[in-house]
N, C-alpha and C. Protein backbone atom coordinates (compact mmCIF):
# COMPACT_ATOMS: atom_id res chain seq x y z
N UNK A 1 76.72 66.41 89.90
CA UNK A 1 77.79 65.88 89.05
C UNK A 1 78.18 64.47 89.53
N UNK A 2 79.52 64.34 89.90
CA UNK A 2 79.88 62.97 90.52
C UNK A 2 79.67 62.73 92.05
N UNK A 3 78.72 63.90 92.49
CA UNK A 3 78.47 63.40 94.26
C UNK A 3 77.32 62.41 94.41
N UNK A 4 77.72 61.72 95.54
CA UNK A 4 76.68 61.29 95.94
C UNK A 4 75.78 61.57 96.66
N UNK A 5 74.57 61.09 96.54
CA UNK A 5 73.27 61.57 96.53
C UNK A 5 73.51 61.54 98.37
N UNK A 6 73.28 62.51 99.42
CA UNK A 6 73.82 62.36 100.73
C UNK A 6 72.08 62.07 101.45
N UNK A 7 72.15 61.30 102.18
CA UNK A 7 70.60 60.75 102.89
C UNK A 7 70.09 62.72 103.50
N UNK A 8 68.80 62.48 102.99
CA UNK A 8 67.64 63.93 103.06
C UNK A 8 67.74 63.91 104.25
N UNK A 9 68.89 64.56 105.57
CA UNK A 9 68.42 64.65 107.06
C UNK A 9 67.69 66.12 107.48
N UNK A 10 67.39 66.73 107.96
CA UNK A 10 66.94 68.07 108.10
C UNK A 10 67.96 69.10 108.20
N UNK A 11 69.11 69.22 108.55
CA UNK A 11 70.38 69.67 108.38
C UNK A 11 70.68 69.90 106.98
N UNK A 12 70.92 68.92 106.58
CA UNK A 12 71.34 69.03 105.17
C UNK A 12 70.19 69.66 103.93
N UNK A 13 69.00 69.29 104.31
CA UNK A 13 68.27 69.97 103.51
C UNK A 13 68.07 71.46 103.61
N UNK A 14 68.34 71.82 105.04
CA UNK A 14 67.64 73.12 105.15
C UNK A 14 69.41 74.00 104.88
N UNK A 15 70.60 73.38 104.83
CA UNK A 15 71.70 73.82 104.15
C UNK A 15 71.90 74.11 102.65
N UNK A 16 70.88 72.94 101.60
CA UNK A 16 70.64 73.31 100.83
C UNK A 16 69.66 74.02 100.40
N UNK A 17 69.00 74.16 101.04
CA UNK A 17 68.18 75.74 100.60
C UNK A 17 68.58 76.61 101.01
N UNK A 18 69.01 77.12 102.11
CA UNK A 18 70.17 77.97 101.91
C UNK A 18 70.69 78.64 101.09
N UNK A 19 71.90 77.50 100.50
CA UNK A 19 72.45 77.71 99.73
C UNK A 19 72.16 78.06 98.32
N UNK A 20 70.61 77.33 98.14
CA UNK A 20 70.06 77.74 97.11
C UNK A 20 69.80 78.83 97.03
N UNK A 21 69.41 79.79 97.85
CA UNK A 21 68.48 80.69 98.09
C UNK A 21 69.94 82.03 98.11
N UNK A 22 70.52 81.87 98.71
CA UNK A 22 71.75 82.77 98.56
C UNK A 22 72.42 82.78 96.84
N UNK A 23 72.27 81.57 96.55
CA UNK A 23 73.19 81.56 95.38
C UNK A 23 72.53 82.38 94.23
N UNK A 24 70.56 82.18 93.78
CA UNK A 24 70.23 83.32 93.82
C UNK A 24 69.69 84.24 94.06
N UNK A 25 70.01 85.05 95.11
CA UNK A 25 70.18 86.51 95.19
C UNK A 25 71.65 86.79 94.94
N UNK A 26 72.87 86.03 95.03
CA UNK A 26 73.95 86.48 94.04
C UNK A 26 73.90 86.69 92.85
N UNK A 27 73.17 85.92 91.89
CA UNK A 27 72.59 86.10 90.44
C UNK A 27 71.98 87.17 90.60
N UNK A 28 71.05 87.60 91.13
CA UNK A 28 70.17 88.81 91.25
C UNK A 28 71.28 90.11 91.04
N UNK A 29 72.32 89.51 92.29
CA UNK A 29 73.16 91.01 92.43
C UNK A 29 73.76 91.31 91.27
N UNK A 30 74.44 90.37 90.99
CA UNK A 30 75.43 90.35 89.84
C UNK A 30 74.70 90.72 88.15
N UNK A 31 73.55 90.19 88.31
CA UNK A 31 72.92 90.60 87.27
C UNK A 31 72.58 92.51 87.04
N UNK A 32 72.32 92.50 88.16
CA UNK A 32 72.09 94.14 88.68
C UNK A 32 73.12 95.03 88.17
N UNK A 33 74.68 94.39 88.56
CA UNK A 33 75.58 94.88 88.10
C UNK A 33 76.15 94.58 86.98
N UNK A 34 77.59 94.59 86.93
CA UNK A 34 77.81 94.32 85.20
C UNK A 34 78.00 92.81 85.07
N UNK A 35 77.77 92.05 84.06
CA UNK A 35 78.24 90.63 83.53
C UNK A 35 79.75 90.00 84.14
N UNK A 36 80.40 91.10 83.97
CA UNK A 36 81.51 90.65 84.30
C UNK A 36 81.99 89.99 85.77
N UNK A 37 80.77 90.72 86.90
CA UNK A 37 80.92 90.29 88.29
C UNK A 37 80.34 89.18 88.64
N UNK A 38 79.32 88.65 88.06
CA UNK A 38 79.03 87.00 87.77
C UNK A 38 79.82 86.31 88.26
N UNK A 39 79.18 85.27 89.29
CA UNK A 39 79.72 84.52 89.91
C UNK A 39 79.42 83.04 88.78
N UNK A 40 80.56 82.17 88.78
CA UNK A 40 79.92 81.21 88.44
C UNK A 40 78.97 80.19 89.24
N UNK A 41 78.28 79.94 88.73
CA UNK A 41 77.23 79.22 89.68
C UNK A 41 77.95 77.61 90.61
N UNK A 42 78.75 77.28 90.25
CA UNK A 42 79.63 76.38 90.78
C UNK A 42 79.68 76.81 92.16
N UNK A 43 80.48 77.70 92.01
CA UNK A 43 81.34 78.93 93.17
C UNK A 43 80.64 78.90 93.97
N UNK A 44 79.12 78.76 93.88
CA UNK A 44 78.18 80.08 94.66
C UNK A 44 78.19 78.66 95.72
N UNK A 45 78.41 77.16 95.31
CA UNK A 45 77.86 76.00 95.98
C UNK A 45 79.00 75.66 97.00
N UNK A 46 78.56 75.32 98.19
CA UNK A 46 79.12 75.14 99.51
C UNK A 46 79.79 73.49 98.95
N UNK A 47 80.87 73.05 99.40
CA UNK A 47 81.40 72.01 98.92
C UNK A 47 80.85 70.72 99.91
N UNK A 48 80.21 69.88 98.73
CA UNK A 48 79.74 68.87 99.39
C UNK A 48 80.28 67.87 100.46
N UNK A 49 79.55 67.13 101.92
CA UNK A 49 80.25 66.81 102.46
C UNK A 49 79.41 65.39 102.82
């Protein structure tokens, strides 16, 4: 959105996969269960720093 693009260090990348990677298997879960427990995908993202 409005972040800036943060320099690719190895930290930060391997935080965003991570985060990728968690966010889905939350989709996974939530899908598993009902619609309603859906996370928004926003949510699932660690706040940029």
């Amino acid at each position: 959105m409005g972040q800036k693009k943060a320099p690719k260090s190895g930290k930060a990348k391997k935080a965003a996969i991570k985060a990728n990677r968690s966010a889905k298997q939350a989709k996974k879960q939530a899908g598993r269960q009902s619609p309603v427990a859906a996370v928004p995908p926003t949510a699932a993202q660690p706040p940029a720093e």
